[in-house]
Protein backbone atom coordinates (compact mmCIF):
# COMPACT_ATOMS: atom_id res chain seq x y z
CA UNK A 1 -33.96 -49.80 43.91
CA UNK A 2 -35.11 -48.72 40.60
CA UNK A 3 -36.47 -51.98 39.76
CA UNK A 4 -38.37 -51.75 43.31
CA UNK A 5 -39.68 -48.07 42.74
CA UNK A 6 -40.86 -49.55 38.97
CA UNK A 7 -42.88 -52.11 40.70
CA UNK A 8 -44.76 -49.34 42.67
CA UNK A 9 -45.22 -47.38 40.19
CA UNK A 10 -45.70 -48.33 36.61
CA UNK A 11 -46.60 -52.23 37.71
CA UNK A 12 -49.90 -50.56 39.08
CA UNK A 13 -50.52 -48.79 36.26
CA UNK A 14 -50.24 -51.86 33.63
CA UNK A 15 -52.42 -53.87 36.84
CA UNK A 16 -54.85 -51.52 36.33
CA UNK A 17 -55.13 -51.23 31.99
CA UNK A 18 -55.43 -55.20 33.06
CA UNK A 19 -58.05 -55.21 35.28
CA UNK A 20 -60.11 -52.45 33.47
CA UNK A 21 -59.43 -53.56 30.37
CA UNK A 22 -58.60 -49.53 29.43
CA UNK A 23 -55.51 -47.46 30.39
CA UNK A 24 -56.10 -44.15 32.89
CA UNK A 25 -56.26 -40.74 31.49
CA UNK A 26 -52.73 -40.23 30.46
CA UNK A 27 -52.93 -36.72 32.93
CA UNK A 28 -53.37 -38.87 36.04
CA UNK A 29 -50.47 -41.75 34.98
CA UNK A 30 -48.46 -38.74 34.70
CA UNK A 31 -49.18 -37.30 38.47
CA UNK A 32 -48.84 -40.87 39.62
CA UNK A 33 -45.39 -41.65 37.75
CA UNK A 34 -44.71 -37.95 39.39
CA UNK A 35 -45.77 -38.82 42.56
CA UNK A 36 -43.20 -41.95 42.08
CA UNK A 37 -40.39 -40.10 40.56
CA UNK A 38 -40.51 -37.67 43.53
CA UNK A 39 -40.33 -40.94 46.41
CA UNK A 40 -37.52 -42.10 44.41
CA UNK A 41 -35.56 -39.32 44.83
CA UNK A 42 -35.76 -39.14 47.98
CA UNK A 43 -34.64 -42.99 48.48
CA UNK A 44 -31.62 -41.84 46.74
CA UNK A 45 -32.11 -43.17 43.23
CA UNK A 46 -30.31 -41.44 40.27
CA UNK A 47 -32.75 -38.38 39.58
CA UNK A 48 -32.63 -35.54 37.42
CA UNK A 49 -33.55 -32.03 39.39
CA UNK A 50 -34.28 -30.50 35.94
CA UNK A 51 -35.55 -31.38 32.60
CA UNK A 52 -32.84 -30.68 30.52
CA UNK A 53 -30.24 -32.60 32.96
CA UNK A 54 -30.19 -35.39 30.65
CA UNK A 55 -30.10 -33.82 27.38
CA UNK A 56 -26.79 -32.06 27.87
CA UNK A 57 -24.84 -35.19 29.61
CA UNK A 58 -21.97 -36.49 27.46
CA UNK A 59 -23.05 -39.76 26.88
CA UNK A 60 -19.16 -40.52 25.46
CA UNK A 61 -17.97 -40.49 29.05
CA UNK A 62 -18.93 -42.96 32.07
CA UNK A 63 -18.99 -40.07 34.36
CA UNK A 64 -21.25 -37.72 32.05
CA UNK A 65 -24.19 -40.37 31.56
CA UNK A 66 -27.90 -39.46 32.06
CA UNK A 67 -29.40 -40.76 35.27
CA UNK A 68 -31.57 -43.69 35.72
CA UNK A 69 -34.25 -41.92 36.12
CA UNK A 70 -36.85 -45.04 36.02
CA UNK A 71 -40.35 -43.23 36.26
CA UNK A 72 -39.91 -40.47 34.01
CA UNK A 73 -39.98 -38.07 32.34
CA UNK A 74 -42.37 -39.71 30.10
CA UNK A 75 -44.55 -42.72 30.26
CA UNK A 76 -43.45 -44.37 27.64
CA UNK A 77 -39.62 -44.04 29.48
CA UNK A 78 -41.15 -45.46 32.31
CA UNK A 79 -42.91 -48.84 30.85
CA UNK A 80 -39.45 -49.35 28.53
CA UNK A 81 -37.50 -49.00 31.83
CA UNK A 82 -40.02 -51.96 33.26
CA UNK A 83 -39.89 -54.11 30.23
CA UNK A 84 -35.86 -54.14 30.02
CA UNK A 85 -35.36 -55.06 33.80
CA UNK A 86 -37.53 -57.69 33.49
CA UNK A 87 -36.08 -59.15 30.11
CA UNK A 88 -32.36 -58.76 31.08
CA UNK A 89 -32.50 -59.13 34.81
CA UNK A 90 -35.60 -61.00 36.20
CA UNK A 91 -35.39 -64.51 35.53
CA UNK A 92 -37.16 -67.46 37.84
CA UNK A 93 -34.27 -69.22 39.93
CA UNK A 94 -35.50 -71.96 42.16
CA UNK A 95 -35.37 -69.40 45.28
CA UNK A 96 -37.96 -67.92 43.51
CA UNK A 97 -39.92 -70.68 43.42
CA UNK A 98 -40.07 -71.50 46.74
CA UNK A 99 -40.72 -67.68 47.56
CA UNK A 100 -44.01 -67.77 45.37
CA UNK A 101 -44.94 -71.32 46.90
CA UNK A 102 -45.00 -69.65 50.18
CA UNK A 103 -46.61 -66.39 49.73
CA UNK A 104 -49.33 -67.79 47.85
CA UNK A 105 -49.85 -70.67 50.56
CA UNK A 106 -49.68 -68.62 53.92
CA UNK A 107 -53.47 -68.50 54.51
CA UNK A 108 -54.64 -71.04 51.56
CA UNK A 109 -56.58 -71.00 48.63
CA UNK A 110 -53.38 -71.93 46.95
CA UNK A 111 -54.85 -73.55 43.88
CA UNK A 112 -57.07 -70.32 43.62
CA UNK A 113 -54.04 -67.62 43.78
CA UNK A 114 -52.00 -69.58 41.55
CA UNK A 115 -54.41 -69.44 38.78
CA UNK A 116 -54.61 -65.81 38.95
CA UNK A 117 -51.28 -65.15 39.28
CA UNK A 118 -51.36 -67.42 35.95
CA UNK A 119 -53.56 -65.50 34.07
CA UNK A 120 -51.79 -62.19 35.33
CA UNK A 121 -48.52 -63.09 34.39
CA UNK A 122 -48.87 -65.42 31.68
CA UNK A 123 -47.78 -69.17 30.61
CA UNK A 124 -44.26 -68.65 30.16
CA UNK A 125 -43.20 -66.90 33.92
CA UNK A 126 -45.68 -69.22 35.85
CA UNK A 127 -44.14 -72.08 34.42
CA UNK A 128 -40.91 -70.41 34.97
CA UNK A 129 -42.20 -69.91 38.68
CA UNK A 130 -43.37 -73.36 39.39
CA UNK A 131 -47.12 -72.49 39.17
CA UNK A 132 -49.81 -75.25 38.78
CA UNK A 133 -51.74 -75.20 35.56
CA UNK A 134 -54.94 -76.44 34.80
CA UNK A 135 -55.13 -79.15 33.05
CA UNK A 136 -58.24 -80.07 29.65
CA UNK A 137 -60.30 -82.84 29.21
CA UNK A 138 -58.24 -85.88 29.60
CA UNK A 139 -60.63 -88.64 28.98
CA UNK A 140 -63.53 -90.78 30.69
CA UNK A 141 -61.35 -91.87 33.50
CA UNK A 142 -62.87 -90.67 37.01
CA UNK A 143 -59.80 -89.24 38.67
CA UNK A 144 -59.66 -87.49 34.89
CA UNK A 145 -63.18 -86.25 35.22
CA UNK A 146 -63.26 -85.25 38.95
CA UNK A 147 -59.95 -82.81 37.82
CA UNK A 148 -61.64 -81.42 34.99
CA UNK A 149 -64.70 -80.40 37.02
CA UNK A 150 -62.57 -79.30 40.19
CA UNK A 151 -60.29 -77.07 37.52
CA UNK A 152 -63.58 -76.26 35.52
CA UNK A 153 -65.00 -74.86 39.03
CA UNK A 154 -61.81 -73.18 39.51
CA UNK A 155 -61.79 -71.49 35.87
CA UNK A 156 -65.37 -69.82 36.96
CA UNK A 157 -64.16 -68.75 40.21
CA UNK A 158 -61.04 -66.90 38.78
CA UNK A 159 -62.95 -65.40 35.70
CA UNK A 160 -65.86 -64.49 38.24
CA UNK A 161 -63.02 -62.83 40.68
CA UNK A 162 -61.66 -60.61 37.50
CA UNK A 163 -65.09 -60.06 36.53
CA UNK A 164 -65.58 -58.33 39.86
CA UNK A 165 -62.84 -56.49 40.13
CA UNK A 166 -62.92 -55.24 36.93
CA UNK A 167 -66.37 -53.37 37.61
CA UNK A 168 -64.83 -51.91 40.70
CA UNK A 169 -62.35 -51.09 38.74
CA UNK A 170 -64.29 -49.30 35.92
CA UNK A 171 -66.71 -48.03 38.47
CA UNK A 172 -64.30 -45.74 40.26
CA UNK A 173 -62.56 -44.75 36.94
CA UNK A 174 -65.72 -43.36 35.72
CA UNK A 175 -68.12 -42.44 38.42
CA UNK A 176 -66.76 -39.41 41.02
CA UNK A 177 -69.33 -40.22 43.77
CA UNK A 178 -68.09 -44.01 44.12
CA UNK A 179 -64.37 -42.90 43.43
CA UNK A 180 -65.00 -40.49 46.52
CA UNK A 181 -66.77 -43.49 48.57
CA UNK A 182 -64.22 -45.91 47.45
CA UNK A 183 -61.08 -43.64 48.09
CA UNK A 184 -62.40 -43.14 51.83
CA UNK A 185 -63.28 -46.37 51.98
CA UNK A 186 -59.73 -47.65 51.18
CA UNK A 187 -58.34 -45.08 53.35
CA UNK A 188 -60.17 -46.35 56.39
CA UNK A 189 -59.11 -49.96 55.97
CA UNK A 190 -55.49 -48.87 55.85
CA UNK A 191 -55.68 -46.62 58.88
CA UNK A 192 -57.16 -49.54 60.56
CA UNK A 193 -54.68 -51.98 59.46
CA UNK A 194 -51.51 -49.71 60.57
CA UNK A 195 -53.35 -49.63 64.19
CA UNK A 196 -54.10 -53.16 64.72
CA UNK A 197 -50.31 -53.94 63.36
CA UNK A 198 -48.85 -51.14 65.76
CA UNK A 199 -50.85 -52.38 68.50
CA UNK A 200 -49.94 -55.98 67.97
CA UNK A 201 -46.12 -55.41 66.99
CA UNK A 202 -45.39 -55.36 70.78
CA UNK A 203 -47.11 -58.73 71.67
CA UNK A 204 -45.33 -60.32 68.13
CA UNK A 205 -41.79 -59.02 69.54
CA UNK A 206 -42.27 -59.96 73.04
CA UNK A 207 -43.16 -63.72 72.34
CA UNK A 208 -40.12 -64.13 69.90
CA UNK A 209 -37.66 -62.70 72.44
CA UNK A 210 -39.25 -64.79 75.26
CA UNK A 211 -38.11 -67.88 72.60
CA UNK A 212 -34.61 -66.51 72.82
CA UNK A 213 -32.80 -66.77 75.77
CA UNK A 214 -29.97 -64.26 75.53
CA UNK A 215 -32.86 -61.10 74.99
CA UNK A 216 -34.91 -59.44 77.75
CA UNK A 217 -38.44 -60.95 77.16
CA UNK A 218 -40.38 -57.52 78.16
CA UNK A 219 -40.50 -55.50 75.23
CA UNK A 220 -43.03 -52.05 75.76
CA UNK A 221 -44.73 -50.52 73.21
CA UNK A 222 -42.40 -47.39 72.86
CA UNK A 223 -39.09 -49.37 72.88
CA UNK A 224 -40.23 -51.64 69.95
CA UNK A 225 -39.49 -50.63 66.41
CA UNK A 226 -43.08 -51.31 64.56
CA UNK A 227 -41.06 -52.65 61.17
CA UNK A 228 -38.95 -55.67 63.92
CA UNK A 229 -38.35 -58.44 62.48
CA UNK A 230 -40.00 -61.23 64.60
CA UNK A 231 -37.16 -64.11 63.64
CA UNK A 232 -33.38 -64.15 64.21
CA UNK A 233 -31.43 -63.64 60.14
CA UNK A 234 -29.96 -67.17 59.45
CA UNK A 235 -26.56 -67.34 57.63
């Protein structure tokens, strides 16, 4: 759960020092780590209720140590908590693999996602996760030259991609009237996506009940839980 809560939370923050190529004001990663810190406790994860919880623990006995406390009280605790899950508990496993094969394949571009997922996480994980890598000039051959161009092409579309988003980026960092636009902007898009995926949840449900013959295939609208899953758990 912490490890979850960290990739909400301080993951966005070191997506967005990469994208803009500049951290946020440290004021506003502090109300968004505080926004965090707040959700977690209410999930349940280990949360002091006051600031000087985990100063007086007795860190000699099991019972007596600090909590977890993953997005605070201080940035820096935050990004350390980040960095050591990921060192001393993420590591690829071929389960992973096939989980990032599949995400980054359900509506294509494959080749396209992989290479920014490359340059996002670096050499040594997207190896570790089974990513493609473009390959250099490898001689005069033509199946060598048509890859180099075809990765070459690729290359500009990735850099171009960044280049775009890091404007956007910058652009509603620094300019309130476009942070205003694009805040209600986003905030339409995600109204409309809830009510398309609330409206549709009862048609998804229906058809994968009517493939199982032991369920009731009419499902309404009320009785359906919008977060069903649409396939039976296999053991």
């Amino acid at each position: 759960m912490a490890a979850t809560l960290l990739a909400f939370s301080v993951n966005v923050l070191l997506g967005i020092e990469i994208l803009a190529g500049r951290p946020l004001p440290k004021n506003e990663q502090l109300d968004y780590l505080a926004l965090w810190r707040y959700i977690g406790w209410l999930l349940g994860i280990d949360t002091p209720e006051s600031e000087d919880m985990s100063s007086n623990c007795d860190t000699s006995k099991k019972e007596s140590l600090p909590p977890i406390d993953p997005c605070g009280p201080s940035i820096l605790r935050a990004y350390a908590s980040l960095e050591s899950i990921i060192m001393h508990i993420l590591h690829p496993e071929p389960s992973s693999c096939d989980l990032v094969t599949h995400l980054l394949s359900v509506t294509g571009f494959f080749a396209f996602r992989a290479e920014v997922c490359r340059n996002l996480l670096g050499d040594p994980l997207a190896d570790g996760l089974g990513l493609p890598k473009c390959y250099c000039w490898q001689g005069w051959r033509v199946d060598a030259i048509q890859i180099f161009v075809v990765n070459a092409l690729l290359k500009v579309a990735v850099y171009t991609f960044f280049m775009c988003f890091r404007v956007y980026t910058l652009l509603t960092m620094s300019c309130p009237w476009f942070k205003t636009k694009a805040t209600v902007w986003h905030g339409n898009l995600q109204s409309k996506f809830l009510q398309k995926w609330v409206e549709g949840n009862s048609s998804r449900i229906s058809a994968a009940y009517k493939k199982d013959n032991t369920a009731s295939a009419s499902v309404t609208k009320s009785s359906s839980c919008p977060f069903s899953m649409v396939m039976p758990p296999q053991i």
